[in-house]
C-alpha atoms as a PDB file:
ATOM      1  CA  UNK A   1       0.000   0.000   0.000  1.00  0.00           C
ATOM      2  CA  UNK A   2       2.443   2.380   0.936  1.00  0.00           C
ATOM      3  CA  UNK A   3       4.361   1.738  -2.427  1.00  0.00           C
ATOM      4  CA  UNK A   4       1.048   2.245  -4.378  1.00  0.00           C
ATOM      5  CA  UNK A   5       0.729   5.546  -1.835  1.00  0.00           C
ATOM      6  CA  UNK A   6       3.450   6.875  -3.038  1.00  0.00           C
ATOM      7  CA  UNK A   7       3.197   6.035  -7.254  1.00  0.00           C
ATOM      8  CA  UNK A   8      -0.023   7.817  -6.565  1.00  0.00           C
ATOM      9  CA  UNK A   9       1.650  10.990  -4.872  1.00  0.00           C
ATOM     10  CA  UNK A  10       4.359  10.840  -7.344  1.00  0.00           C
ATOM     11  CA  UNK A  11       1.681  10.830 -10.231  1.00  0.00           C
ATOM     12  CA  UNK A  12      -0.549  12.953  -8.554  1.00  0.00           C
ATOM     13  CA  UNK A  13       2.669  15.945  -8.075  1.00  0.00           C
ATOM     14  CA  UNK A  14       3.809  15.458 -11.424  1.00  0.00           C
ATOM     15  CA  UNK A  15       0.086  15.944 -12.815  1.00  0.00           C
ATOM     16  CA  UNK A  16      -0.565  18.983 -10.690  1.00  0.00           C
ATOM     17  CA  UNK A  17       2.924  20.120 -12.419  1.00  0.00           C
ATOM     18  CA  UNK A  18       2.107  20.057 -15.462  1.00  0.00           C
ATOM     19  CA  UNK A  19      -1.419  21.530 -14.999  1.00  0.00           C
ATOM     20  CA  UNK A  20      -0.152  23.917 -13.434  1.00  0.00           C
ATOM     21  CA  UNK A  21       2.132  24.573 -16.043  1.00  0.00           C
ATOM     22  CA  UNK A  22      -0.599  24.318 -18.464  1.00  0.00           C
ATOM     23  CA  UNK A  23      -2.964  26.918 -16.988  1.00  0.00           C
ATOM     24  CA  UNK A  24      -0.185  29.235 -16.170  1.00  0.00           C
ATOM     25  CA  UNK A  25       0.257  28.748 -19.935  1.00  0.00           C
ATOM     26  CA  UNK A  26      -3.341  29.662 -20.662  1.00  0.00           C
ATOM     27  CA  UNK A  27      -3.729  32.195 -18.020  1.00  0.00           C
ATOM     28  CA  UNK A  28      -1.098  34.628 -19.980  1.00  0.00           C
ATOM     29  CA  UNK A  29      -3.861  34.638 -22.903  1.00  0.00           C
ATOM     30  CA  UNK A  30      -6.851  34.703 -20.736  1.00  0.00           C
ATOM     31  CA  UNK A  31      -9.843  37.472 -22.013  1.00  0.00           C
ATOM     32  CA  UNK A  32     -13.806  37.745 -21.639  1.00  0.00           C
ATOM     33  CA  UNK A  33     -15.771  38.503 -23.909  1.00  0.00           C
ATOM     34  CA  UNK A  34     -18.623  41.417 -22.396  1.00  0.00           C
ATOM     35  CA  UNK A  35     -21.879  40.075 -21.779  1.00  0.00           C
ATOM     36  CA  UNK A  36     -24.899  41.917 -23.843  1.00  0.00           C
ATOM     37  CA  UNK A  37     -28.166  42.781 -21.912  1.00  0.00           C
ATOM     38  CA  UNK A  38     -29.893  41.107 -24.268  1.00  0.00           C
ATOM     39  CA  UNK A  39     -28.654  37.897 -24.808  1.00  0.00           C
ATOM     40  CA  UNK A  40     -30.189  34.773 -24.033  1.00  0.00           C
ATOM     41  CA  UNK A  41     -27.781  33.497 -21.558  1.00  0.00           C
ATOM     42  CA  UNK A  42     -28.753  33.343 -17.823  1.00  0.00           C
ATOM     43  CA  UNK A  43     -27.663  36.664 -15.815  1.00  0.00           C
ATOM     44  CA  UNK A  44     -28.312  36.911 -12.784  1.00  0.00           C
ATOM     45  CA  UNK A  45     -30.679  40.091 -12.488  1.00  0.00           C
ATOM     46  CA  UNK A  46     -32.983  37.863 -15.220  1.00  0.00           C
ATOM     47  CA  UNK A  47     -33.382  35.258 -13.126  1.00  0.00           C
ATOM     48  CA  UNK A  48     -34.399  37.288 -10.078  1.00  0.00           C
ATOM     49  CA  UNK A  49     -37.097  38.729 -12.836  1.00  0.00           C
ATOM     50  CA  UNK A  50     -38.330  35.470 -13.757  1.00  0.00           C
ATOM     51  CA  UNK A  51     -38.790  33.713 -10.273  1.00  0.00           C
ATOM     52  CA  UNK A  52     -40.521  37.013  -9.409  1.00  0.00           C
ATOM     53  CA  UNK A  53     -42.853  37.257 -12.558  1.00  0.00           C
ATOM     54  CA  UNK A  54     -43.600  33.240 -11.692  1.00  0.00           C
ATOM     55  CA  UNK A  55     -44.210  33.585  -8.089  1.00  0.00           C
ATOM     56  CA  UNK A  56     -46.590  36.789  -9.203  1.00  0.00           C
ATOM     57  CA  UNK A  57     -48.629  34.579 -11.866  1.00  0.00           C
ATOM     58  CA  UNK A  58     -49.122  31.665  -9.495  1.00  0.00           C
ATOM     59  CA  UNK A  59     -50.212  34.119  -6.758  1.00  0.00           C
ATOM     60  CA  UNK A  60     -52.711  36.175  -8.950  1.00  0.00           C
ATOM     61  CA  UNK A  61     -54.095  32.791 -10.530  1.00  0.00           C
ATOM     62  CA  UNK A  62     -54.543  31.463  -7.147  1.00  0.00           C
ATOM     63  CA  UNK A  63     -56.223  34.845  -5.858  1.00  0.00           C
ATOM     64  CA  UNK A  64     -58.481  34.197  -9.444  1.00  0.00           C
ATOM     65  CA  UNK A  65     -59.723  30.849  -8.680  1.00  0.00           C
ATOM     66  CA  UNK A  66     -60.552  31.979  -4.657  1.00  0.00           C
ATOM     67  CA  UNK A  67     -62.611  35.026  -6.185  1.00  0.00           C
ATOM     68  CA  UNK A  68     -64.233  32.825  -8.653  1.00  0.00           C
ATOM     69  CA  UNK A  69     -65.366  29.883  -6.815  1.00  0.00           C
ATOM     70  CA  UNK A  70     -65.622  30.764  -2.980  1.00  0.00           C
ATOM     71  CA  UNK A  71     -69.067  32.139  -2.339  1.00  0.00           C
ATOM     72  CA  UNK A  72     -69.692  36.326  -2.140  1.00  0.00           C
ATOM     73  CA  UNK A  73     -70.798  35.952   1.688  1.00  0.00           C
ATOM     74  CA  UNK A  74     -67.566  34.122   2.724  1.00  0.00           C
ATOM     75  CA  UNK A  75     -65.630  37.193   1.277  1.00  0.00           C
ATOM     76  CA  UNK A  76     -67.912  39.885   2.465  1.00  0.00           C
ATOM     77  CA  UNK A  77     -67.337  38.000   5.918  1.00  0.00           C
ATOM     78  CA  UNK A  78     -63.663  38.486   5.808  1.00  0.00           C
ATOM     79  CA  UNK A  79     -64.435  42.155   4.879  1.00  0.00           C
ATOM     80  CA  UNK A  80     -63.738  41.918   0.945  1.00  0.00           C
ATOM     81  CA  UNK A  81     -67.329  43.264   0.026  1.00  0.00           C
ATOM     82  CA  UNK A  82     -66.332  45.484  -3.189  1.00  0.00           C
ATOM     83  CA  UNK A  83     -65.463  42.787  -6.158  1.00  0.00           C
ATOM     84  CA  UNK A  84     -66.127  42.373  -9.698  1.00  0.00           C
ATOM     85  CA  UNK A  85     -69.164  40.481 -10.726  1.00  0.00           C
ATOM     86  CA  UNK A  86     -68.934  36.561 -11.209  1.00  0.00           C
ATOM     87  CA  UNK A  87     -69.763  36.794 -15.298  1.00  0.00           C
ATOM     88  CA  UNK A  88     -65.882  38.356 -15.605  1.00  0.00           C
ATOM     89  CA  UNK A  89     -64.720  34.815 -14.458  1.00  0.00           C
ATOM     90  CA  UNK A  90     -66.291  33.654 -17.315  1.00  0.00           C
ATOM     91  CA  UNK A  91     -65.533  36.369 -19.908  1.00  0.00           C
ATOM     92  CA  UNK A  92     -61.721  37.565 -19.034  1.00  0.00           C
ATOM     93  CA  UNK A  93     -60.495  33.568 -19.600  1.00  0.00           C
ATOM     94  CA  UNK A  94     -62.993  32.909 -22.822  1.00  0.00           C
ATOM     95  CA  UNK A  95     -61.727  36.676 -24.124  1.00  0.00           C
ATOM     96  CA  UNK A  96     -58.335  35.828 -23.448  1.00  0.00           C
ATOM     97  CA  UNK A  97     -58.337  32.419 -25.615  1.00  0.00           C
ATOM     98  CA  UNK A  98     -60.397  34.153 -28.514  1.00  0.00           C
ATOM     99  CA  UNK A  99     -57.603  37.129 -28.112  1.00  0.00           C
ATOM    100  CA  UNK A 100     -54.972  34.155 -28.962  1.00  0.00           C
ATOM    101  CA  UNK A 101     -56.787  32.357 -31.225  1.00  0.00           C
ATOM    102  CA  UNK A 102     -57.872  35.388 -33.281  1.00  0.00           C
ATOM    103  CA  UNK A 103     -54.468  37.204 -33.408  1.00  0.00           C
ATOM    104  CA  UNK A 104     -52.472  33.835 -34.338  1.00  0.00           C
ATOM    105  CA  UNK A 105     -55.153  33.230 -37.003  1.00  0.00           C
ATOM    106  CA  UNK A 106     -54.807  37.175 -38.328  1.00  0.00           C
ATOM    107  CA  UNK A 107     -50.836  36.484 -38.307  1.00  0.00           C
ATOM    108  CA  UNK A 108     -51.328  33.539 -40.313  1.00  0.00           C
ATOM    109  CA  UNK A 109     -54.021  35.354 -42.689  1.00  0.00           C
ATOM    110  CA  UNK A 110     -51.633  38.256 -43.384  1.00  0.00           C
ATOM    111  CA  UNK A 111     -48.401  36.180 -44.178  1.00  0.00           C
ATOM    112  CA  UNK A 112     -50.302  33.732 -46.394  1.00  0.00           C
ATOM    113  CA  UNK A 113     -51.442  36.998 -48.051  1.00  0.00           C
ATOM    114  CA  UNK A 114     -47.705  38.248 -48.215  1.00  0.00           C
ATOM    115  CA  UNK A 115     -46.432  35.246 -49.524  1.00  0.00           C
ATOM    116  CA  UNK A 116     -46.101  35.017 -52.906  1.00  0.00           C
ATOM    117  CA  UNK A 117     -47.722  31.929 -54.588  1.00  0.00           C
ATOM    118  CA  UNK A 118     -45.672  29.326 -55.400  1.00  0.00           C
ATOM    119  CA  UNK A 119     -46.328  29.340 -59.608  1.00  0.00           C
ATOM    120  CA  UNK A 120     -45.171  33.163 -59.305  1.00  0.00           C
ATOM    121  CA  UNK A 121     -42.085  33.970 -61.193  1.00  0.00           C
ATOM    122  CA  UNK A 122     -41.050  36.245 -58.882  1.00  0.00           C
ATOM    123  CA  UNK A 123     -39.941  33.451 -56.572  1.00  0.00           C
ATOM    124  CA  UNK A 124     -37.095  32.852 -59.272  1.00  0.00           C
ATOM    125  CA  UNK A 125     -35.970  36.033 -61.091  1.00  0.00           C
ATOM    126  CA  UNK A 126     -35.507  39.351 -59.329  1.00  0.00           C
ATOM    127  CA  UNK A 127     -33.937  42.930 -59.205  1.00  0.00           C
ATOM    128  CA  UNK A 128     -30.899  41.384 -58.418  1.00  0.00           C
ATOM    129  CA  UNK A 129     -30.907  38.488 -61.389  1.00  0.00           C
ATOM    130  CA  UNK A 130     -28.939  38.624 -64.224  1.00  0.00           C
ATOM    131  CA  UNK A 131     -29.712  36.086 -66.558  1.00  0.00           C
ATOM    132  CA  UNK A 132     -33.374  36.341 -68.171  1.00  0.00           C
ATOM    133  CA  UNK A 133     -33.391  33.161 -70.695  1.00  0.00           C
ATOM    134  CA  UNK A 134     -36.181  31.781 -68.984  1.00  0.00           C
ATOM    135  CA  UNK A 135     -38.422  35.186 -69.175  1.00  0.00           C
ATOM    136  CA  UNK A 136     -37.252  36.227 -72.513  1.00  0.00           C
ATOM    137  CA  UNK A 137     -37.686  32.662 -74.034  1.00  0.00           C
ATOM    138  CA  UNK A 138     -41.130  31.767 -71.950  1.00  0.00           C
ATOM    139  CA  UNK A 139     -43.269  34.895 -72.942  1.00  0.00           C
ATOM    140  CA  UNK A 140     -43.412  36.285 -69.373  1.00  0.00           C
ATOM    141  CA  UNK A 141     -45.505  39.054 -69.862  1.00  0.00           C
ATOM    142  CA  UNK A 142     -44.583  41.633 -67.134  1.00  0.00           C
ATOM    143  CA  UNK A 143     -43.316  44.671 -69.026  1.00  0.00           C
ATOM    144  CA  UNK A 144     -42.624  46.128 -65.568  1.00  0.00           C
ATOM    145  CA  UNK A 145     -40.571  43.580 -64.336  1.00  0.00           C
ATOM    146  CA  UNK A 146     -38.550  42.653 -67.124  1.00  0.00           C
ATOM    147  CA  UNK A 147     -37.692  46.830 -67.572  1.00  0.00           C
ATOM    148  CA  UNK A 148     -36.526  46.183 -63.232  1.00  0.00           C
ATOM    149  CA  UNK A 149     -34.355  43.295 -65.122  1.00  0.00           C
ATOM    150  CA  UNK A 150     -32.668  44.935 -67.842  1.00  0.00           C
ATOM    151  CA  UNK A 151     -32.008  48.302 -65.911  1.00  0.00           C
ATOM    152  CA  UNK A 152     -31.169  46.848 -62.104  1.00  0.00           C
ATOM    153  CA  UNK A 153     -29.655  43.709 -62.870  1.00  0.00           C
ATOM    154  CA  UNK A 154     -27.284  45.386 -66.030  1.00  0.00           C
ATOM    155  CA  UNK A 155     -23.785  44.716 -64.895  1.00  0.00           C
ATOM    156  CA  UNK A 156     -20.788  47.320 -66.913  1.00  0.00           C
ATOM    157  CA  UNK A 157     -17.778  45.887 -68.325  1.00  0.00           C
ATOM    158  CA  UNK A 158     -15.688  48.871 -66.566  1.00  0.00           C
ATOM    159  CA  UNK A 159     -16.616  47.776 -62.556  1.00  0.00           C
ATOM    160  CA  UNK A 160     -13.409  46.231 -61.295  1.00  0.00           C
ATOM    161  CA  UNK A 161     -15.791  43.655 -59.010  1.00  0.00           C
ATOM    162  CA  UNK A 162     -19.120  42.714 -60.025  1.00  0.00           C
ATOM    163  CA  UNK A 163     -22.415  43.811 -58.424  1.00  0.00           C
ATOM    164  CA  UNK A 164     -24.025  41.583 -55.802  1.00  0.00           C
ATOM    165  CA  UNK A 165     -26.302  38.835 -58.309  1.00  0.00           C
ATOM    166  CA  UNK A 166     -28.607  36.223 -57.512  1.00  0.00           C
ATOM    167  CA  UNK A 167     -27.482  32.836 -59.225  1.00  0.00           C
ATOM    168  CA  UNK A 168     -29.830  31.144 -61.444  1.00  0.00           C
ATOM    169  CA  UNK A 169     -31.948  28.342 -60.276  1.00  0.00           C
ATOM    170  CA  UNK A 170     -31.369  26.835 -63.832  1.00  0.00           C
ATOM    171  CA  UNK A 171     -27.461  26.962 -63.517  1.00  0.00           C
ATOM    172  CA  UNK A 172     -27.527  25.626 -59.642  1.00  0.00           C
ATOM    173  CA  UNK A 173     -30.070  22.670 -60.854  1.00  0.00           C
ATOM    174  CA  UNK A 174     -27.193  21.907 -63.669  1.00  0.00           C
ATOM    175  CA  UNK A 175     -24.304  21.690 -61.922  1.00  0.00           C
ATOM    176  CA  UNK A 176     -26.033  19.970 -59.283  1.00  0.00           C
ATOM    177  CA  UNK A 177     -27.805  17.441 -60.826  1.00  0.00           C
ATOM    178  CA  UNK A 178     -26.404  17.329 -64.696  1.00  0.00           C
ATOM    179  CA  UNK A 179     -22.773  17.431 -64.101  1.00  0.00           C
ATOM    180  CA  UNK A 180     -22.081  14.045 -64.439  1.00  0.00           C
ATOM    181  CA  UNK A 181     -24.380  13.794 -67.171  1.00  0.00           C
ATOM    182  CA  UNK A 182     -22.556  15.016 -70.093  1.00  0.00           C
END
């Protein structure tokens, strides 16, 4: 034992050497990075915030369910005689639920609307496009947006680096898919 002792000290000293070493070594380039206020990570103050704003909502649910299902007399008899009528215990949850259902269905509504459809050819050639076979050779009849074409997406000879371009969803299916092909 006292052999296997003293391996295990030996070890043990030359391993806290050389970790010591080692974050002595790393300590030299040590640095932090500042925190933001708004990121996601847990700070301190936040927390405080959130077992505060829990505690709260537990609290005021709890103080809900007493006003909405212990009778008017016990309350008056504890001295609480001024309180909202029992039809808001009803209406405030119901209103709530049709508040979320509504405004998530209006968010959908508006996107969908927002959205182009998926046959538009928008959803391939823009402002910032360059080639136009497929308009030019398909009849695309949008005088407006084949003008945006030829005028925004124009690139001069004389720029020493090129304008910012989409790629063509022709060319990526191509080399993606025909390479091998040929």
């Amino acid at each position: 034992m006292g052999i296997e002792s003293s391996e295990e000290d030996i070890s043990g000293t030359v391993h806290a050497a050389t970790t010591s070493l080692a974050t002595a070594h790393l300590r030299r380039y040590r640095f932090t990075l500042p925190k933001s206020d708004t990121s996601p990570g847990p700070v301190t103050k936040r927390a405080v915030y959130g077992f505060a704003t829990y505690i709260i909502a537990w609290l005021l649910f709890g103080i809900y369910l007493i006003w909405a299902y212990v009778p008017h007399e016990y309350l008056a008899f504890i001295g609480l005689t001024y309180l909202p009528s029992r039809i808001w215990a009803i209406i405030v949850p119901w209103g709530l639920i049709v508040l979320l259902v509504g405004g998530v269905g209006t968010y959908l509504y508006f996107n969908g609307r927002l959205v182009l459809p998926q046959s538009s050819i928008h959803l391939l050639y823009d402002d910032t496009n360059s080639e136009l076979p497929f308009i030019f050779t398909h009849d695309y009849d949008d005088p407006e947006f084949q003008d945006r074409q030829r005028t925004l997406a124009y690139t001069p000879q004389s720029v020493v680096l090129a304008p910012m371009l989409d790629v063509s969803l022709d060319w990526v299916n191509r080399q993606l898919y025909l390479s091998g092909k040929r």
